[in-house]
Protein backbone atom coordinates (compact mmCIF):
# COMPACT_ATOMS: atom_id res chain seq x y z
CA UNK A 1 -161.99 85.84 62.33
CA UNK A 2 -158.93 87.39 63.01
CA UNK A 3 -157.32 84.41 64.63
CA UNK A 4 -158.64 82.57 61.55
CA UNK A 5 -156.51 85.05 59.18
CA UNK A 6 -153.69 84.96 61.61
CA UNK A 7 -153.27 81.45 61.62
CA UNK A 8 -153.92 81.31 57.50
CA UNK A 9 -151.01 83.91 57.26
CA UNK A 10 -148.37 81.65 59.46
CA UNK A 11 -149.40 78.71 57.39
CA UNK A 12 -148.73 80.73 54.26
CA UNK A 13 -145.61 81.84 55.77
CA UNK A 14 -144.50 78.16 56.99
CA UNK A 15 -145.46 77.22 53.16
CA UNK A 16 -143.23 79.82 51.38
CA UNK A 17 -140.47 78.98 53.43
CA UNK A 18 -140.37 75.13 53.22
CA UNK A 19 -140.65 75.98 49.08
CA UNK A 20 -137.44 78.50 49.37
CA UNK A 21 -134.70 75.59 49.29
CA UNK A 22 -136.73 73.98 46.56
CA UNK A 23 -136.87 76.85 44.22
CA UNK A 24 -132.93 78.05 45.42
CA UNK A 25 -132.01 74.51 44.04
CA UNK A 26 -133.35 74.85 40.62
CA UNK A 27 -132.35 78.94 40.44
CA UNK A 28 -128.57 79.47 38.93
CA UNK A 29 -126.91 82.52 39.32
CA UNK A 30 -124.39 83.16 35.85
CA UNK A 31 -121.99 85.76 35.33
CA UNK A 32 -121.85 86.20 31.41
CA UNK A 33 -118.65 87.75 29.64
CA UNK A 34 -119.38 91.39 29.81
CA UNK A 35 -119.77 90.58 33.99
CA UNK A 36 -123.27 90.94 34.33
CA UNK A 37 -124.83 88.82 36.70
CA UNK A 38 -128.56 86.76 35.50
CA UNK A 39 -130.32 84.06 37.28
CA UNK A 40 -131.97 81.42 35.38
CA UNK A 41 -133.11 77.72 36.25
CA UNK A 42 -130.54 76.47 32.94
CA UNK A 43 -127.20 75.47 34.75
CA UNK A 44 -124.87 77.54 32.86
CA UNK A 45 -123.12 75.46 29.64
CA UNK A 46 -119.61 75.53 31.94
CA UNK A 47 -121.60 73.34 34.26
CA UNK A 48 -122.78 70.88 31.93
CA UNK A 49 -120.55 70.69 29.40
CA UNK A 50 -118.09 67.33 29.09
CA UNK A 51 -114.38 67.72 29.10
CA UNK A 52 -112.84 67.24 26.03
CA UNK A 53 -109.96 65.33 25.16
CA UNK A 54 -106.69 67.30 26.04
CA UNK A 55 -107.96 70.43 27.15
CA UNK A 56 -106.59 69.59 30.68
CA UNK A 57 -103.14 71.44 31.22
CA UNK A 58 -101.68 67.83 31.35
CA UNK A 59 -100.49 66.17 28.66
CA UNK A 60 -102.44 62.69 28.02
CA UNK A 61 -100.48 59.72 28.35
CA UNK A 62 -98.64 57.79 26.12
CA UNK A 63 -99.31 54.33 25.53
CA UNK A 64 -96.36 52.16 25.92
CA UNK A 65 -97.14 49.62 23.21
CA UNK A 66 -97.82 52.47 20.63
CA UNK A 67 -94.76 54.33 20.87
CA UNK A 68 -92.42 51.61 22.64
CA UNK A 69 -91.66 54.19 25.56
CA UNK A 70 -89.79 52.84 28.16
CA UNK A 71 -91.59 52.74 31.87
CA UNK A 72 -90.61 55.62 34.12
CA UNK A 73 -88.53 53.33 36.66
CA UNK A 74 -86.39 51.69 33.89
CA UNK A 75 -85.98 54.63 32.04
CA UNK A 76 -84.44 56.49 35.11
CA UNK A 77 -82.05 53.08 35.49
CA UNK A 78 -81.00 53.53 32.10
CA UNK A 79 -79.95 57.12 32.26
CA UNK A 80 -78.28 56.90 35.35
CA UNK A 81 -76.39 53.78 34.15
CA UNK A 82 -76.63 53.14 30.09
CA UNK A 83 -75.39 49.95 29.17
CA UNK A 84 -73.47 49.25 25.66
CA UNK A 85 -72.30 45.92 24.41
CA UNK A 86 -69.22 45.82 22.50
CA UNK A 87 -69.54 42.87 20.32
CA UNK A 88 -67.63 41.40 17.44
CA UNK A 89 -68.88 38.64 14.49
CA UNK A 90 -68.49 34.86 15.39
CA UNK A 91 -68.38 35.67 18.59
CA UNK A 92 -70.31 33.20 21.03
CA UNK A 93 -69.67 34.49 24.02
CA UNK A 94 -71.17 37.95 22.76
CA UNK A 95 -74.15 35.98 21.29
CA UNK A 96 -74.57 34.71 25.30
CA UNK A 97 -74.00 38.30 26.60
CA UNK A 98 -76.77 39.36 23.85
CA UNK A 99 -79.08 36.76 24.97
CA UNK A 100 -78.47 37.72 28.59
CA UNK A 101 -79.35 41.35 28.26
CA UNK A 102 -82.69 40.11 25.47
CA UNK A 103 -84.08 37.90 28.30
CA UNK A 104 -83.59 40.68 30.84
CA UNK A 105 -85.28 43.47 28.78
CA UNK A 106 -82.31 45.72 29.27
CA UNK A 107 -82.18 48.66 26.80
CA UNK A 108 -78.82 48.29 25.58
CA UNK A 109 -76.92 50.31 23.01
CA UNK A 110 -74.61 47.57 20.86
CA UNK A 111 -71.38 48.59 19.21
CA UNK A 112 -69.60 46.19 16.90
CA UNK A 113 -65.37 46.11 16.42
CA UNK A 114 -64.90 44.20 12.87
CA UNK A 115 -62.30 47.12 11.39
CA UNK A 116 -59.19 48.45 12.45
CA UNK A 117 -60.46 51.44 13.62
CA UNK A 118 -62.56 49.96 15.92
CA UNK A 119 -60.09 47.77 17.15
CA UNK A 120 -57.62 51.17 18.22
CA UNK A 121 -60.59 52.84 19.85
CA UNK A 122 -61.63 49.43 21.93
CA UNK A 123 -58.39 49.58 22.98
CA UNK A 124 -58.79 53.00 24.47
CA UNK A 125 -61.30 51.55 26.56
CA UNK A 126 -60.43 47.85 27.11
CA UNK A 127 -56.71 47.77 26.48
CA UNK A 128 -56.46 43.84 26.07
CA UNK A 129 -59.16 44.69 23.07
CA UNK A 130 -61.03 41.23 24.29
CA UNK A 131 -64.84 41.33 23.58
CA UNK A 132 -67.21 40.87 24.67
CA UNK A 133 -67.32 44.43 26.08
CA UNK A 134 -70.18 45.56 28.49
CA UNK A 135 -69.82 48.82 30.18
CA UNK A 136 -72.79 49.80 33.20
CA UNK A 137 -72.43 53.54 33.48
CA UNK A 138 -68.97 53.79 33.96
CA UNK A 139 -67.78 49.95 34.90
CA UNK A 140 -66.30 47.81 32.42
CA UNK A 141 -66.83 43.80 32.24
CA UNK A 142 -64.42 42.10 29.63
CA UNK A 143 -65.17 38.91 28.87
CA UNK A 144 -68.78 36.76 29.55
CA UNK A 145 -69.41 35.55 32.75
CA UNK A 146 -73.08 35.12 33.23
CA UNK A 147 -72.53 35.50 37.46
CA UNK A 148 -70.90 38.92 37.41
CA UNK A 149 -73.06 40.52 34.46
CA UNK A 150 -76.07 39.35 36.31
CA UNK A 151 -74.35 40.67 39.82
CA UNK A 152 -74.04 44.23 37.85
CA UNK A 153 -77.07 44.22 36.47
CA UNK A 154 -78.83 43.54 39.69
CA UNK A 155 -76.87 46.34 41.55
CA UNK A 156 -77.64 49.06 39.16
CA UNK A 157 -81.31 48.27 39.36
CA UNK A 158 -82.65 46.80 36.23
CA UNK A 159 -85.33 44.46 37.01
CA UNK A 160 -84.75 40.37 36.76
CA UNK A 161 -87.86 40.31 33.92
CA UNK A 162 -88.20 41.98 30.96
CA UNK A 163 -90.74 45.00 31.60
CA UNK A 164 -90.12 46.50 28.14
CA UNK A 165 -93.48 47.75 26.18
CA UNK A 166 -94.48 45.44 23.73
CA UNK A 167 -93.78 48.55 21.24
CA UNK A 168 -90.24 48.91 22.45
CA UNK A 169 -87.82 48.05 19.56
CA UNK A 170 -83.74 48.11 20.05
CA UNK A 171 -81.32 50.49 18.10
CA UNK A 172 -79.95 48.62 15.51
CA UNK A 173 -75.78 47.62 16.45
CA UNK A 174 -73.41 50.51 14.49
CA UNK A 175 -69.73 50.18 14.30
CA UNK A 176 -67.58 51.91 16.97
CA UNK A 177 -65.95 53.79 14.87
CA UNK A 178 -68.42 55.37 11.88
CA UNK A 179 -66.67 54.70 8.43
CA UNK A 180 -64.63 57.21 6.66
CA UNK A 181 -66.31 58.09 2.74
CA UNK A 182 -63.96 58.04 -0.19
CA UNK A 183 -62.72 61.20 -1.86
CA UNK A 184 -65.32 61.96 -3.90
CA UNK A 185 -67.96 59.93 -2.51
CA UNK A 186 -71.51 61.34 -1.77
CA UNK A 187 -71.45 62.53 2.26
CA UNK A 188 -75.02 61.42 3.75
CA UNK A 189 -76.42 64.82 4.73
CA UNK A 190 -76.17 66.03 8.88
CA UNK A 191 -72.64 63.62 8.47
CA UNK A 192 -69.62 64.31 10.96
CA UNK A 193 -67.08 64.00 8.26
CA UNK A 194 -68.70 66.39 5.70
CA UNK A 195 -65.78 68.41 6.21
CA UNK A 196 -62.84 66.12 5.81
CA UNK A 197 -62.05 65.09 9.32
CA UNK A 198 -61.56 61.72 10.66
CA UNK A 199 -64.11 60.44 12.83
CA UNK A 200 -63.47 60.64 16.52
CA UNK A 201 -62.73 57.54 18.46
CA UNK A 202 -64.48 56.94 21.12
CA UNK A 203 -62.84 58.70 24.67
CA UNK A 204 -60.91 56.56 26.80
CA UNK A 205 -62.00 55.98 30.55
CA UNK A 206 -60.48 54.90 33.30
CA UNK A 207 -60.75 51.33 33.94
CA UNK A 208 -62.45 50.30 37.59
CA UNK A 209 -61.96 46.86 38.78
CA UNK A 210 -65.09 45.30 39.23
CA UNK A 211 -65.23 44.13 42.82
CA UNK A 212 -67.10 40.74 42.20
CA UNK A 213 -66.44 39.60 45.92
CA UNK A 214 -68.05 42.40 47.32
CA UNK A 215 -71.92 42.87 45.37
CA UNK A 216 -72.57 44.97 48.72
CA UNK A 217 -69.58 47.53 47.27
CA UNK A 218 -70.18 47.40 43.64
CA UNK A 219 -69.44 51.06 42.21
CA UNK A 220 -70.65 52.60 39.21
């Protein structure tokens, strides 16, 4: 008999033990607010609940075709080298450098010399005043020659397709130099001039001769 009960209690034993990871597995241990500590076999809400939208510290992304931002790798390009197009009316070579730029996908700001005043501040930059005008970062082009812009292009980086978002839309061309209101005139509100003084021309820069023998030593 008492080998009997012996042998019932180490069964009992072996029993209770095989159930322990069992019943561990559906036991959860929760710390609630005020730190006290409950068990329960309900996985706390924390455990189940879904993330919502946002409330990550990161910021979601934006979608390129909704808001036309550029892609990361271009938009790095164009900070480190900005390219503006100096452009004047019935002017076919600056309809080819246009194009040139379009079928590229280059974000491109475009300045356009039709008055006097924009002729004496292209002439700060380009003294010959010819146009077209493209500047990469600091290097000047006069003139169209599909070769060298392409050469530039392809040295500062900016890719050989377009990779602009299907959102992306270009800054509409200003003049160089902003016009001047007439006495009396209405001044547009946040306006330069709304105190009297003349627009600024734009800065003159020293000129750098492009190197077009040498792509391997182009310089921005």
């Amino acid at each position: 008999m008492k080998k009997r009960s012996a042998a019932a209690r180490v069964t009992t034993a072996l029993a209770l033990l095989a159930a322990l990871p069992a019943m561990a597995q559906g036991v959860h241990r929760i710390v609630g607010p005020d730190g006290r500590v409950t068990f329960s076999d309900q996985p706390p809400p924390s455990a189940t609940a879904r993330p919502q939208p946002g409330a990550s510290g990161s910021a979601p992304a934006t979608s390129a075709g909704g808001g036309g931002q550029l892609p990361y790798e271009l938009r790095q390009i164009a900070s480190r080298y900005p390219v503006v197009l100096y452009t004047g009316d019935n002017c076919a070579p600056c309809n080819a450098g246009r194009n040139l730029l379009n079928s590229r996908g280059v974000p491109y700001t475009e300045k356009t010399v039709n008055t006097a005043d924009d002729v004496q501040a292209l002439r700060r930059l380009n003294s010959d005043a010819s146009l077209p005008l493209l500047t990469i970062g600091g290097q000047k082009l006069r003139g169209y020659l599909e070769t060298e812009w392409t050469q530039y292009l392809d040295a500062a980086g900016y890719p050989k397709q377009s990779a602009l978002p299907s959102g992306y839309r270009r800054p509409a061309p200003a003049p160089l130099v902003a016009a001047t209101p007439l006495p009396g005139s209405p001044t547009p509100a946040g306006d330069a001039s709304a105190d009297g003084a003349a627009p600024q021309p734009a800065p003159a820069e020293t000129p750098v001769q492009p190197p077009v023998t040498n792509p391997a030593g182009i310089r921005f």
